[in-house]
N, C-alpha and C. Protein backbone atom coordinates (compact mmCIF):
# COMPACT_ATOMS: atom_id res chain seq x y z
N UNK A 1 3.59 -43.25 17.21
CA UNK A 1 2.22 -43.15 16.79
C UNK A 1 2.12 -42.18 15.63
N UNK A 2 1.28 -42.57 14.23
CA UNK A 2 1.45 -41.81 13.57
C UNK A 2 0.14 -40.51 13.33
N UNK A 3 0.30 -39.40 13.84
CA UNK A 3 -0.52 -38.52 14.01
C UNK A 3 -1.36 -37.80 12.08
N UNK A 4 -2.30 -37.67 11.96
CA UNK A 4 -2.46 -36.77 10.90
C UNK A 4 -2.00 -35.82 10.40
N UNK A 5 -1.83 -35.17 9.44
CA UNK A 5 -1.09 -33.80 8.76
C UNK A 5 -1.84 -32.68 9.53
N UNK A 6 -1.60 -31.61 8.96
CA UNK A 6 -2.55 -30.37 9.86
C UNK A 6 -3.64 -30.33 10.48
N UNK A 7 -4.38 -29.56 10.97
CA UNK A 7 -5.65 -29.64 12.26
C UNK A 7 -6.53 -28.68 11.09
N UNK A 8 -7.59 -29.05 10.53
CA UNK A 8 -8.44 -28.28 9.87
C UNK A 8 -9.24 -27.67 10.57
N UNK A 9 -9.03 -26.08 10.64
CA UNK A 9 -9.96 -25.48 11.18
C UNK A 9 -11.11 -25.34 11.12
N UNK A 10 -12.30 -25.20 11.32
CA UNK A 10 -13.46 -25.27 10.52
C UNK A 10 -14.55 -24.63 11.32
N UNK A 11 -14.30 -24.10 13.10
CA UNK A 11 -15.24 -23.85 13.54
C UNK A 11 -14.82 -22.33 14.22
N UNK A 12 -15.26 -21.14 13.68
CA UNK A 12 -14.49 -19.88 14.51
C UNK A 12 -14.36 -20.05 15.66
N UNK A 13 -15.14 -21.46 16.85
CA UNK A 13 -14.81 -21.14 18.18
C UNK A 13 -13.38 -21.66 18.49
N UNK A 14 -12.83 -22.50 17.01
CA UNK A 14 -11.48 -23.58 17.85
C UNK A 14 -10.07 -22.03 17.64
N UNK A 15 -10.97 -21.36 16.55
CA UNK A 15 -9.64 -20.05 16.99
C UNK A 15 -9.92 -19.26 17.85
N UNK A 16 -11.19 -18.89 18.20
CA UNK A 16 -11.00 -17.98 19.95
C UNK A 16 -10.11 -18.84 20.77
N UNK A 17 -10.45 -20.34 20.78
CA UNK A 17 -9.41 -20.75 21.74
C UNK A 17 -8.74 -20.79 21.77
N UNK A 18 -7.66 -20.54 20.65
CA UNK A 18 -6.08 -19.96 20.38
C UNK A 18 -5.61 -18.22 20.93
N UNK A 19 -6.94 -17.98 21.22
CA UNK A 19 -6.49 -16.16 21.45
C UNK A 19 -5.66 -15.73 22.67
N UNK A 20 -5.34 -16.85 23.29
CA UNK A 20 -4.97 -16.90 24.87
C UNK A 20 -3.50 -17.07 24.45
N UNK A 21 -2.37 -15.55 24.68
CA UNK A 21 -0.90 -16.29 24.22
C UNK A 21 -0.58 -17.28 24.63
N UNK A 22 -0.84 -17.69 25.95
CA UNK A 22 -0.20 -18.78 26.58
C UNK A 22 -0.70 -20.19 26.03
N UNK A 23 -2.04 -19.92 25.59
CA UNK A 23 -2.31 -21.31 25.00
C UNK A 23 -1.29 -21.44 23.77
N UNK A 24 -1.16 -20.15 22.92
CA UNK A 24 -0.47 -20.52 21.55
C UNK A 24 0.91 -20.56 21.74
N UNK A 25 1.57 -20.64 23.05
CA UNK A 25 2.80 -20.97 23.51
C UNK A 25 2.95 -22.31 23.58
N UNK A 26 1.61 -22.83 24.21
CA UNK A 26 1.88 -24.04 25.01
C UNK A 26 1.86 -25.10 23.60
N UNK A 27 1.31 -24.28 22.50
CA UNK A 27 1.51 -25.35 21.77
C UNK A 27 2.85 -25.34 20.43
N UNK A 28 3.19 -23.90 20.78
CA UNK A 28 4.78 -24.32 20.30
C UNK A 28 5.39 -24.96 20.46
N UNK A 29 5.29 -25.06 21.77
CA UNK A 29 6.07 -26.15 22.77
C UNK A 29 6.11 -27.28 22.64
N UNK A 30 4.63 -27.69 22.41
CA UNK A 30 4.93 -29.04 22.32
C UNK A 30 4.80 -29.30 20.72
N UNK A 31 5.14 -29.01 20.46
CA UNK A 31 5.38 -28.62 18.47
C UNK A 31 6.67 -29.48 18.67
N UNK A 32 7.32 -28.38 18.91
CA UNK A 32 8.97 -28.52 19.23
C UNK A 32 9.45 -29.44 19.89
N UNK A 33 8.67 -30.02 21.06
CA UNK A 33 9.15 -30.94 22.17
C UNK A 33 8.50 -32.43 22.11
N UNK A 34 7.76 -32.51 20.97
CA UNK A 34 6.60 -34.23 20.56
C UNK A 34 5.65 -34.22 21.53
N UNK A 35 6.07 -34.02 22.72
CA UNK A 35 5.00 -34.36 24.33
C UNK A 35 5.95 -33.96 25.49
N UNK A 36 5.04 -33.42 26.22
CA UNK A 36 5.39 -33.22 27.43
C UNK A 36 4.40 -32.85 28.72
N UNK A 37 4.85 -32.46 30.23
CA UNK A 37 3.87 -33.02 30.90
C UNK A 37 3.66 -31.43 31.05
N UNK A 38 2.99 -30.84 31.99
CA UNK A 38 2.02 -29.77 32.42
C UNK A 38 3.47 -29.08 32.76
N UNK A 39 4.19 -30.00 34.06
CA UNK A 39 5.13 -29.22 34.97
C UNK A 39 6.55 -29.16 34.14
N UNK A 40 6.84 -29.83 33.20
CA UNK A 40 7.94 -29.53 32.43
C UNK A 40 7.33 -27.73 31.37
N UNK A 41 6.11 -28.33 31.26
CA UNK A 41 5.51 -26.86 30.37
C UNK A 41 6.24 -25.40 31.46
N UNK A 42 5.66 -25.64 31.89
CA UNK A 42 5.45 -25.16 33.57
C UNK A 42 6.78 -24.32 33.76
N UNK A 43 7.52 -25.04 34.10
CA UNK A 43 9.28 -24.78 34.45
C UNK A 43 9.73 -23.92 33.27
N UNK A 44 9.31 -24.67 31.83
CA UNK A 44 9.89 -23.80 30.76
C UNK A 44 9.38 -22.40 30.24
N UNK A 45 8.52 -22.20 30.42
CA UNK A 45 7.70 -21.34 30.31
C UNK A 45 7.64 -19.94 31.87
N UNK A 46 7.84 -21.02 32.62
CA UNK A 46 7.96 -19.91 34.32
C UNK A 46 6.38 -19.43 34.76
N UNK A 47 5.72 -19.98 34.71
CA UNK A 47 4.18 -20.18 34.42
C UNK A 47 4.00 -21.51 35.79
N UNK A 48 2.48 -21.14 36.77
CA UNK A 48 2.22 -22.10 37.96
C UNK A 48 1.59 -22.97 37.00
N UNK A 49 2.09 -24.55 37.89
CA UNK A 49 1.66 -25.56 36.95
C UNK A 49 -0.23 -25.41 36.66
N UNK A 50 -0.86 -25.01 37.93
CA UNK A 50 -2.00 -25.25 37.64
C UNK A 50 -2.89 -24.39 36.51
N UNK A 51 -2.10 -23.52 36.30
CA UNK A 51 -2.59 -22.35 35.03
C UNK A 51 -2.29 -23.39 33.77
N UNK A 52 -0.95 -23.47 33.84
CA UNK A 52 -0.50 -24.17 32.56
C UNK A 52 -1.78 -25.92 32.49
N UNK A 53 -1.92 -26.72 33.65
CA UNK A 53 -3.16 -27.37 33.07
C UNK A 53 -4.53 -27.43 33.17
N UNK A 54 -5.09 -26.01 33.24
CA UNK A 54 -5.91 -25.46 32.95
C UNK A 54 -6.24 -25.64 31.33
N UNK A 55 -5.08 -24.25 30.85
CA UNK A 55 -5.17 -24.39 29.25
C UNK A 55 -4.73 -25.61 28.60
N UNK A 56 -3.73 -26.52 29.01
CA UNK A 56 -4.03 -27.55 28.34
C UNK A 56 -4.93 -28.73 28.49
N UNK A 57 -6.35 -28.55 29.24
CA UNK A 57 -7.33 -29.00 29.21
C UNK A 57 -7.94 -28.11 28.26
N UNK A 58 -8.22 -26.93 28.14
CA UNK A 58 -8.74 -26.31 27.14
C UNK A 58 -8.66 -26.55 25.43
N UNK A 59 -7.19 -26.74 25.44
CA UNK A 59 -7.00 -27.20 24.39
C UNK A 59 -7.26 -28.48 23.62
N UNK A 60 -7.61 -29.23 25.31
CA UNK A 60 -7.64 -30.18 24.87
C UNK A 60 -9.06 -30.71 24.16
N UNK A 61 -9.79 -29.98 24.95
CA UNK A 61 -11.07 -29.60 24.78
C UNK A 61 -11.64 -29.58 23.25
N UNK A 62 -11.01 -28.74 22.53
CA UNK A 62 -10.81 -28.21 21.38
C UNK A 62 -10.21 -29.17 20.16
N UNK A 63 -9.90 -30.52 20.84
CA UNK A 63 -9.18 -30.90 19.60
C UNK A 63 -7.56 -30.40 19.44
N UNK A 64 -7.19 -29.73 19.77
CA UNK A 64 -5.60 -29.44 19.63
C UNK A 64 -4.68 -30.40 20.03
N UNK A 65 -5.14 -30.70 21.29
CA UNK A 65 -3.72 -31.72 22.09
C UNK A 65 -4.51 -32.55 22.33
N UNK A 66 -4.15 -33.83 22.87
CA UNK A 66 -4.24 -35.06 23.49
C UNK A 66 -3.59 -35.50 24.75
N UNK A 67 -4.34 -36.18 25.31
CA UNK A 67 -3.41 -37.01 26.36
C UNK A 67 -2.38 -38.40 25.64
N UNK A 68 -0.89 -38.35 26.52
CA UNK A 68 0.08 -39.44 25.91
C UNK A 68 -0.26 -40.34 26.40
N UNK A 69 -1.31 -41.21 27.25
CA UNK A 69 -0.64 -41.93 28.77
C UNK A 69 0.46 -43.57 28.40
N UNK A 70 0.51 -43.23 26.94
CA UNK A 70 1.72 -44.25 26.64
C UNK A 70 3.01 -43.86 27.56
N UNK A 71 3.08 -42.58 27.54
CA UNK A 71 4.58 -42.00 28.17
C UNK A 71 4.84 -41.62 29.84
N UNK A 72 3.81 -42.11 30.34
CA UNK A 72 3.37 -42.31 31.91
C UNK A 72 3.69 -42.87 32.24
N UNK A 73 4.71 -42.26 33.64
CA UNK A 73 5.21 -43.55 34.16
C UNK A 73 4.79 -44.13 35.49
N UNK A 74 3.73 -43.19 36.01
CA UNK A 74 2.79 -43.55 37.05
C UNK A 74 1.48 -43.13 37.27
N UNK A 75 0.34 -43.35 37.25
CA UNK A 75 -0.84 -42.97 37.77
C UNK A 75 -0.70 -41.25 37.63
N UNK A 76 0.09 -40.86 38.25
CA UNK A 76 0.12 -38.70 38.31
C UNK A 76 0.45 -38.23 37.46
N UNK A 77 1.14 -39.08 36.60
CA UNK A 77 2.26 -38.44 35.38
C UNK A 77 1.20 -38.28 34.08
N UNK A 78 1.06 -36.64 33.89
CA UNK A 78 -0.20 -36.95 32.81
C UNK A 78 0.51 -36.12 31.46
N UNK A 79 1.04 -36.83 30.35
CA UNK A 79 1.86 -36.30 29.28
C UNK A 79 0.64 -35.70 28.22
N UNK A 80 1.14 -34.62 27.38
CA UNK A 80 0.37 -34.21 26.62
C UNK A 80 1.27 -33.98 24.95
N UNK A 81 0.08 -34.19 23.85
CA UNK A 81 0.81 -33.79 22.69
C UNK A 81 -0.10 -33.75 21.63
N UNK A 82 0.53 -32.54 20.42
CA UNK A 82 -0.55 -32.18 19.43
C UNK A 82 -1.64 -33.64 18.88
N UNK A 83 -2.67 -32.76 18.71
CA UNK A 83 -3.20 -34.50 17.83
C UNK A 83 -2.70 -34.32 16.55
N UNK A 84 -2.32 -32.57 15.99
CA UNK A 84 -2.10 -33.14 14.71
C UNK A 84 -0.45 -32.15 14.46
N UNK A 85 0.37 -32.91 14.31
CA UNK A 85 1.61 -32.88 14.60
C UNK A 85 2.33 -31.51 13.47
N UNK A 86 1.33 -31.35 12.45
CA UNK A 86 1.84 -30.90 11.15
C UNK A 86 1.36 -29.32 11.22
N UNK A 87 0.92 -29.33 12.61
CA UNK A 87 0.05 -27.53 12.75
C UNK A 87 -1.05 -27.22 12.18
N UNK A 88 -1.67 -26.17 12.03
CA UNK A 88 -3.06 -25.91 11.58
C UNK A 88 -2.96 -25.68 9.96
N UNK A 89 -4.19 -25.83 9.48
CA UNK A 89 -5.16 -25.36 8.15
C UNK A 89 -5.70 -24.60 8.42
N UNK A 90 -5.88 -23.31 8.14
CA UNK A 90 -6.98 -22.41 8.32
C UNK A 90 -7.25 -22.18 7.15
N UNK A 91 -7.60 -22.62 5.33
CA UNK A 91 -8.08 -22.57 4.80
C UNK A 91 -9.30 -22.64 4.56
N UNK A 92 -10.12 -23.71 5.91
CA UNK A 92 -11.61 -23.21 5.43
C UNK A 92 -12.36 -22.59 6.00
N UNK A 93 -11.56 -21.49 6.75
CA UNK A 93 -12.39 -20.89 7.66
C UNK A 93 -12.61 -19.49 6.70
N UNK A 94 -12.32 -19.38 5.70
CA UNK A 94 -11.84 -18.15 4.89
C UNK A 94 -13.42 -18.34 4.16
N UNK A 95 -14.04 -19.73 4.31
CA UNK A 95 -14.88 -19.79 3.67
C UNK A 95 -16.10 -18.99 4.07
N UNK A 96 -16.35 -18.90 5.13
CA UNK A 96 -17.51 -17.87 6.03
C UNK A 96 -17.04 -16.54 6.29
N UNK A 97 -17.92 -15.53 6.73
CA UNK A 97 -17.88 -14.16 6.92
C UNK A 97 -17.40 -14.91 8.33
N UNK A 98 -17.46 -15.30 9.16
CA UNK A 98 -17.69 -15.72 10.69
C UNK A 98 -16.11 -16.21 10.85
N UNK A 99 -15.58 -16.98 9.68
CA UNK A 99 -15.06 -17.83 9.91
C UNK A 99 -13.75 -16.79 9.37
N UNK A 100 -13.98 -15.94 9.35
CA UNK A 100 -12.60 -14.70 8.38
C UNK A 100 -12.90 -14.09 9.26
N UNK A 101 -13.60 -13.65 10.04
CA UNK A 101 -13.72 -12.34 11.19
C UNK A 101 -12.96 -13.18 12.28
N UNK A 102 -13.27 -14.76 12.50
CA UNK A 102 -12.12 -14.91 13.62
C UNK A 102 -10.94 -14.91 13.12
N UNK A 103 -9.95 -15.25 11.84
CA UNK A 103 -9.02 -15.44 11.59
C UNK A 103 -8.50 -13.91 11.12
N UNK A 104 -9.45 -12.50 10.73
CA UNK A 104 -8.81 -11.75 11.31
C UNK A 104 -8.49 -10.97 12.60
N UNK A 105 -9.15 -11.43 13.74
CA UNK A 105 -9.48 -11.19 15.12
C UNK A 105 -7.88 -11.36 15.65
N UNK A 106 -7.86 -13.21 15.50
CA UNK A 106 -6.54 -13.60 15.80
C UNK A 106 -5.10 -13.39 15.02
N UNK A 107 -5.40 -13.11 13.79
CA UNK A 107 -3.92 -12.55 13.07
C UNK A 107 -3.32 -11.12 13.34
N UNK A 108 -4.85 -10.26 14.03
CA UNK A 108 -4.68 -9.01 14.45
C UNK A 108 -3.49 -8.68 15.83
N UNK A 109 -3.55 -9.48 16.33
CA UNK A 109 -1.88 -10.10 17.21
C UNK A 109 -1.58 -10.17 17.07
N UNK A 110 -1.11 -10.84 15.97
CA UNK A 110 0.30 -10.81 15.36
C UNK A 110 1.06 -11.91 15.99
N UNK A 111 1.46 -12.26 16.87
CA UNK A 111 2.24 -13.12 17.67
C UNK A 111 3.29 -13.46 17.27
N UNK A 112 3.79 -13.71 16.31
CA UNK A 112 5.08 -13.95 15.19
C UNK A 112 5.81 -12.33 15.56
N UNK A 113 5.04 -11.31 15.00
CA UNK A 113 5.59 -10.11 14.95
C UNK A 113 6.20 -9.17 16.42
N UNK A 114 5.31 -9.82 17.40
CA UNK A 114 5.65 -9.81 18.82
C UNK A 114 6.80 -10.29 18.84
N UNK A 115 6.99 -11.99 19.04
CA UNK A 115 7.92 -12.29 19.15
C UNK A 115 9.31 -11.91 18.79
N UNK A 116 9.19 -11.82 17.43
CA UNK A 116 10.40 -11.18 16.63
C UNK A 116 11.21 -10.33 17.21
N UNK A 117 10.08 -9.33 17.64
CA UNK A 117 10.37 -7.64 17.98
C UNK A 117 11.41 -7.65 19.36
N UNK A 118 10.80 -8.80 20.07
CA UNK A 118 10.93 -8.95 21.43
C UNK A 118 12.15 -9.71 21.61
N UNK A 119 12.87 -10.70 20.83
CA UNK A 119 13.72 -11.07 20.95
C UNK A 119 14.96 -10.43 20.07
N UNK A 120 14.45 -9.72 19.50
CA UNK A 120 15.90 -8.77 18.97
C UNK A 120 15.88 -7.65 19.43
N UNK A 121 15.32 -6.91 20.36
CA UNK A 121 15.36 -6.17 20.76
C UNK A 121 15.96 -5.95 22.02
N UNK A 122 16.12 -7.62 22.39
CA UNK A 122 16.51 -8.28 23.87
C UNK A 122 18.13 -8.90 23.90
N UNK A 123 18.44 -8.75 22.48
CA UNK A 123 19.16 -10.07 21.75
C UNK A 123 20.17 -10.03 22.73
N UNK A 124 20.64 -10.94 22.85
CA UNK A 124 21.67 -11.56 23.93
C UNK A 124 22.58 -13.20 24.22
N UNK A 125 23.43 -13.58 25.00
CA UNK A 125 24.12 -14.79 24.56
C UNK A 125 23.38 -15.60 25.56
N UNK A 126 23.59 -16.70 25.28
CA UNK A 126 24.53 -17.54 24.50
C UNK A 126 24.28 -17.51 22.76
N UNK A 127 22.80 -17.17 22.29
CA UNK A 127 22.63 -17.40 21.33
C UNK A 127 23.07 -16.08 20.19
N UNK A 128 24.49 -16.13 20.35
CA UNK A 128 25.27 -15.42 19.53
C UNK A 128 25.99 -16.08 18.23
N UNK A 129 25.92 -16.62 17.07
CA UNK A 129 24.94 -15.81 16.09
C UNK A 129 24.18 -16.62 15.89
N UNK A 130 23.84 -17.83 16.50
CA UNK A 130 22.56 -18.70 16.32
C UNK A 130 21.13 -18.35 15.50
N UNK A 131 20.50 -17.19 16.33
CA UNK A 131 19.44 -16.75 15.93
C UNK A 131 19.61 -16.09 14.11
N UNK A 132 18.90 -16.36 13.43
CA UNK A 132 18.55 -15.84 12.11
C UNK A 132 17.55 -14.64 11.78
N UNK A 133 17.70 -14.28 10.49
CA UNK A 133 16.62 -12.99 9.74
C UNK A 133 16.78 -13.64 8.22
N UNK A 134 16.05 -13.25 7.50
CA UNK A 134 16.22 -13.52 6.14
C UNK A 134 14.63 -12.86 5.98
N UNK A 135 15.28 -12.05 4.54
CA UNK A 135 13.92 -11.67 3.69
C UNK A 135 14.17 -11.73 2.61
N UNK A 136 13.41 -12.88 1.87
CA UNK A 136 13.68 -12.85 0.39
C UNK A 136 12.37 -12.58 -0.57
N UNK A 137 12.47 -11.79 -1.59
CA UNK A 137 11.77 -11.51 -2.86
C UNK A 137 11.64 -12.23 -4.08
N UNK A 138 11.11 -13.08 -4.75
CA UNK A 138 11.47 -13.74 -5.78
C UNK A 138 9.91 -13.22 -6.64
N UNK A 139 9.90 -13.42 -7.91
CA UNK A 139 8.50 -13.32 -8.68
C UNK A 139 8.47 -14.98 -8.91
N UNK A 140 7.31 -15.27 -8.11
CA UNK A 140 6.88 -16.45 -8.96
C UNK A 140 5.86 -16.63 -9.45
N UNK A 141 5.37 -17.86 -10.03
CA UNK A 141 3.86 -18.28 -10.23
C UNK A 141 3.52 -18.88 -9.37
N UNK A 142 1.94 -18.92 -9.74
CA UNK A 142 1.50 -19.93 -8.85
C UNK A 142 2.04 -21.09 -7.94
N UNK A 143 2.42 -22.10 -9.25
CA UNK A 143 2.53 -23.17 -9.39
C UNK A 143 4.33 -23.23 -8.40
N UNK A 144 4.87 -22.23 -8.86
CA UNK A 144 6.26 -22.43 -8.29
C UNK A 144 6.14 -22.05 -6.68
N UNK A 145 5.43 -20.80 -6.40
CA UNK A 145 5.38 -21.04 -5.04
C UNK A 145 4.69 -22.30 -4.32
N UNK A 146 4.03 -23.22 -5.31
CA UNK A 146 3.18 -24.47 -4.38
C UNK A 146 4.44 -25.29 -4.16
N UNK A 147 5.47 -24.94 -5.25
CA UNK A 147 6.85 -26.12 -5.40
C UNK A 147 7.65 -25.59 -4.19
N UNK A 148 8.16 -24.44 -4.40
CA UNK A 148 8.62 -23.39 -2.89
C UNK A 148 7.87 -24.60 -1.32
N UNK A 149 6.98 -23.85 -1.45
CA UNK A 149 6.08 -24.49 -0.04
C UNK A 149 6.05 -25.83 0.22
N UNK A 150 5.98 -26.69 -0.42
CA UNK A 150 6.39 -28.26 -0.40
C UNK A 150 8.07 -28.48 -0.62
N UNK A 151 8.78 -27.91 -0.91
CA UNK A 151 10.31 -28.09 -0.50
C UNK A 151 10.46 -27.71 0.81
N UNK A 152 10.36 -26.36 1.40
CA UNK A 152 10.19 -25.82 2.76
C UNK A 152 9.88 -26.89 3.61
N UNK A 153 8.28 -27.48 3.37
CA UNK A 153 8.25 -28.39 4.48
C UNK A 153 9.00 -29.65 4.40
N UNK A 154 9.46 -29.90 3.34
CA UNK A 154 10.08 -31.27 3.47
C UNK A 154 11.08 -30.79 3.61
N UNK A 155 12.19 -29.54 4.22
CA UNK A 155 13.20 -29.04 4.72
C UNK A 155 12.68 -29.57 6.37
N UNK A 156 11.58 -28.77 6.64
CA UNK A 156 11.09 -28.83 7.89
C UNK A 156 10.89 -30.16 8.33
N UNK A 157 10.13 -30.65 8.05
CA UNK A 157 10.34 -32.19 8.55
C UNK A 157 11.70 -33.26 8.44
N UNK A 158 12.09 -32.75 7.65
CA UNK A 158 13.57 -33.73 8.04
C UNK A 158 14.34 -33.40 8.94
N UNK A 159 14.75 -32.23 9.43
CA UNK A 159 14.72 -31.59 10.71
C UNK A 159 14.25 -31.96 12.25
N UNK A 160 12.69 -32.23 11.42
CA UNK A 160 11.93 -32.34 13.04
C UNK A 160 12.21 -33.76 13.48
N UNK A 161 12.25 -34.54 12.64
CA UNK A 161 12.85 -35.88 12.84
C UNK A 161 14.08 -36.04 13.33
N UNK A 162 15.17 -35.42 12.41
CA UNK A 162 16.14 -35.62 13.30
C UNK A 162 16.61 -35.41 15.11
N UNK A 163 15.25 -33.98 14.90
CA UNK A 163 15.96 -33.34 16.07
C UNK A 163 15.05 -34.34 16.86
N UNK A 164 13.93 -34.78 16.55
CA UNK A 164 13.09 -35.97 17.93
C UNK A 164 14.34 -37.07 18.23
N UNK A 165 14.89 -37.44 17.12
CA UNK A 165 16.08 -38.82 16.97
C UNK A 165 17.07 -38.38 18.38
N UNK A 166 17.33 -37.30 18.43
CA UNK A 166 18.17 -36.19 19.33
C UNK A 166 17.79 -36.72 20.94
N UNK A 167 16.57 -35.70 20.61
CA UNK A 167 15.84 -35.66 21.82
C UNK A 167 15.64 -37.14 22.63
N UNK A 168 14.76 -37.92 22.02
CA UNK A 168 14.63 -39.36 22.53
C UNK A 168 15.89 -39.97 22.67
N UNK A 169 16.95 -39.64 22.27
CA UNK A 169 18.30 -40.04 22.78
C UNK A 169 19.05 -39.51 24.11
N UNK A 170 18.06 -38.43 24.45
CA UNK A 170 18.33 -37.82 25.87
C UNK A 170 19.60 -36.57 25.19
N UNK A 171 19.87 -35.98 24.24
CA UNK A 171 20.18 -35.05 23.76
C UNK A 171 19.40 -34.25 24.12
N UNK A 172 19.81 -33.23 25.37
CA UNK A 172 18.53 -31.98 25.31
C UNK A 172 19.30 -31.06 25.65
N UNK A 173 20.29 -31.02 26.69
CA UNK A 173 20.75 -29.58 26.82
C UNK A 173 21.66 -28.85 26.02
N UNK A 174 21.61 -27.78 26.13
CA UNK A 174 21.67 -26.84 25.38
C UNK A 174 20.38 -26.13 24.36
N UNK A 175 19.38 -26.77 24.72
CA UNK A 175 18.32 -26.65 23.33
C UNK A 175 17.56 -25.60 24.07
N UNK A 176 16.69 -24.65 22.98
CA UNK A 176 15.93 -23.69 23.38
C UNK A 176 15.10 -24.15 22.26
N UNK A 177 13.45 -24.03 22.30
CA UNK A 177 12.52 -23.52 21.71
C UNK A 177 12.70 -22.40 20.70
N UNK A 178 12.58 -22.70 19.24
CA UNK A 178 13.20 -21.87 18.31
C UNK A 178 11.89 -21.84 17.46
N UNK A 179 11.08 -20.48 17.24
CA UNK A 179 10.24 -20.30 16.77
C UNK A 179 10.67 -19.67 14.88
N UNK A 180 10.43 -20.36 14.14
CA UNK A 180 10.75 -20.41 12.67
C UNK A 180 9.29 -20.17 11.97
N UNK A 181 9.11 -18.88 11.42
CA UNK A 181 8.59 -18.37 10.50
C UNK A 181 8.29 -18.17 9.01
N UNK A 182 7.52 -18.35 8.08
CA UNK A 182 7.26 -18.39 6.97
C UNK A 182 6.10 -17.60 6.32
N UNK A 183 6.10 -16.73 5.97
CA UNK A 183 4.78 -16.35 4.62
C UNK A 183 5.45 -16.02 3.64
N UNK A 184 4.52 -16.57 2.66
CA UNK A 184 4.36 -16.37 1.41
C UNK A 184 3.27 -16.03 0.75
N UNK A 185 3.32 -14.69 0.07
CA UNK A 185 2.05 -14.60 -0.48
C UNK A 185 2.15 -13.21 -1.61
N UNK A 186 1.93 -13.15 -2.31
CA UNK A 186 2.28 -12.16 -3.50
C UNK A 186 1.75 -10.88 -3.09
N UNK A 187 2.47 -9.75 -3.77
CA UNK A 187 2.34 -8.16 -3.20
C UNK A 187 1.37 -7.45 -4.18
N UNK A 188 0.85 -6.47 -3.74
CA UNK A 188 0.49 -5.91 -5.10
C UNK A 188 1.22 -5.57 -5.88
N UNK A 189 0.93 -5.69 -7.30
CA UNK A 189 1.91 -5.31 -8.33
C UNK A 189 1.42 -4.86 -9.67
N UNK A 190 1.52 -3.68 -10.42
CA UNK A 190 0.73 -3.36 -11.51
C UNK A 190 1.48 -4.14 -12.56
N UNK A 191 2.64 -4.46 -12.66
CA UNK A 191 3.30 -5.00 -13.40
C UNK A 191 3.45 -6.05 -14.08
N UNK A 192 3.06 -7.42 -13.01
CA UNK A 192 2.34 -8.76 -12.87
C UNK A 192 1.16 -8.31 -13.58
N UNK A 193 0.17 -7.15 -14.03
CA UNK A 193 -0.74 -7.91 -14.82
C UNK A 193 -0.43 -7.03 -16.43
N UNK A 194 0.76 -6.91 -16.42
CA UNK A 194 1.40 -6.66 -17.34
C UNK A 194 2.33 -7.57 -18.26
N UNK A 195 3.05 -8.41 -17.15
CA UNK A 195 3.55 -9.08 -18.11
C UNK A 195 3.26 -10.49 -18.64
């Protein structure tokens, strides 16, 4: 099924409903995983199933996820997955005072920066040297970081494809949930309006 590009944000209430870590887990998850059911969430996560479909009624609520029932294989079996496969837009929420007070509410977590902290601080095997860091500096323009950011994702999506090709082949063990990070955004610089 072919899902839309990103989820346009547009209403400060659909990011309170992201403020819940576990909701913004549950949808890593199924980022990473195409669909899956409550109790697979459940197991992976170490979370009681009925919490876990709680929030993903919430979410669902919201526009985030969907029900699969293509991938049901009986009446109980209730699969879930992003509606929009490509992650969020929060570009127009920047447009309101309302709509920037939630998106700094929720960036004020950080959650990326959590994570990070938490797994290298933990670091441990099997995933010896698997896990990555990289920080790179470049001066660009505009125009080259838009070229940057559209190579990236078309890194990223050829990837996500393969690895579904994987997965739907019943390729799964060994796999962990691998949270991959990106900003870009220029520093201050007196120099840049110098040269």
């Amino acid at each position: 099924m072919a899902r839309p590009g990103p989820k346009k944000l547009t209403d400060p209430k659909e990011v309170r409903a992201l403020a819940h870590p576990l909701r913004l887990r549950l949808l890593t998850e199924l980022q990473a995983r195409d669909a899956a059911t409550a109790t697979v969430l459940a197991d992976a996560l170490g979370e009681p199933v009925n919490r876990v479909s709680f929030h993903l009624r919430l979410l669902a609520k919201y526009g985030f996820i969907e029900e699969a029932p293509e991938l049901a294989r009986d009446g109980r079996d209730r699969w879930w997955r992003r509606t929009h496969a490509d992650g969020l837009d929060w570009d127009d929420l920047a447009l309101t005072p309302e709509g920037r007070e939630a998106m700094e509410a929720h960036q004020g977590g950080n959650l990326a920066l959590r994570q990070i902290r938490a797994f290298f601080s933990a670091r441990k095997a099997p995933w010896e040297p698997g896990p990555f860091n990289h920080d790179w500096y470049m001066r660009l323009t505009p125009e080259e970081a838009a070229e940057f950011d559209r190579e990236y994702l078309e890194l990223c999506f050829r990837w996500r494809e393969q690895i579904e090709k994987k997965l739907a082949s019943g390729d799964t063990e060994g796999r962990d949930t691998f949270a991959i990070f990106i900003y870009g955004f220029p520093l201050p610089d007196k120099t840049s309006e110098q040269t």
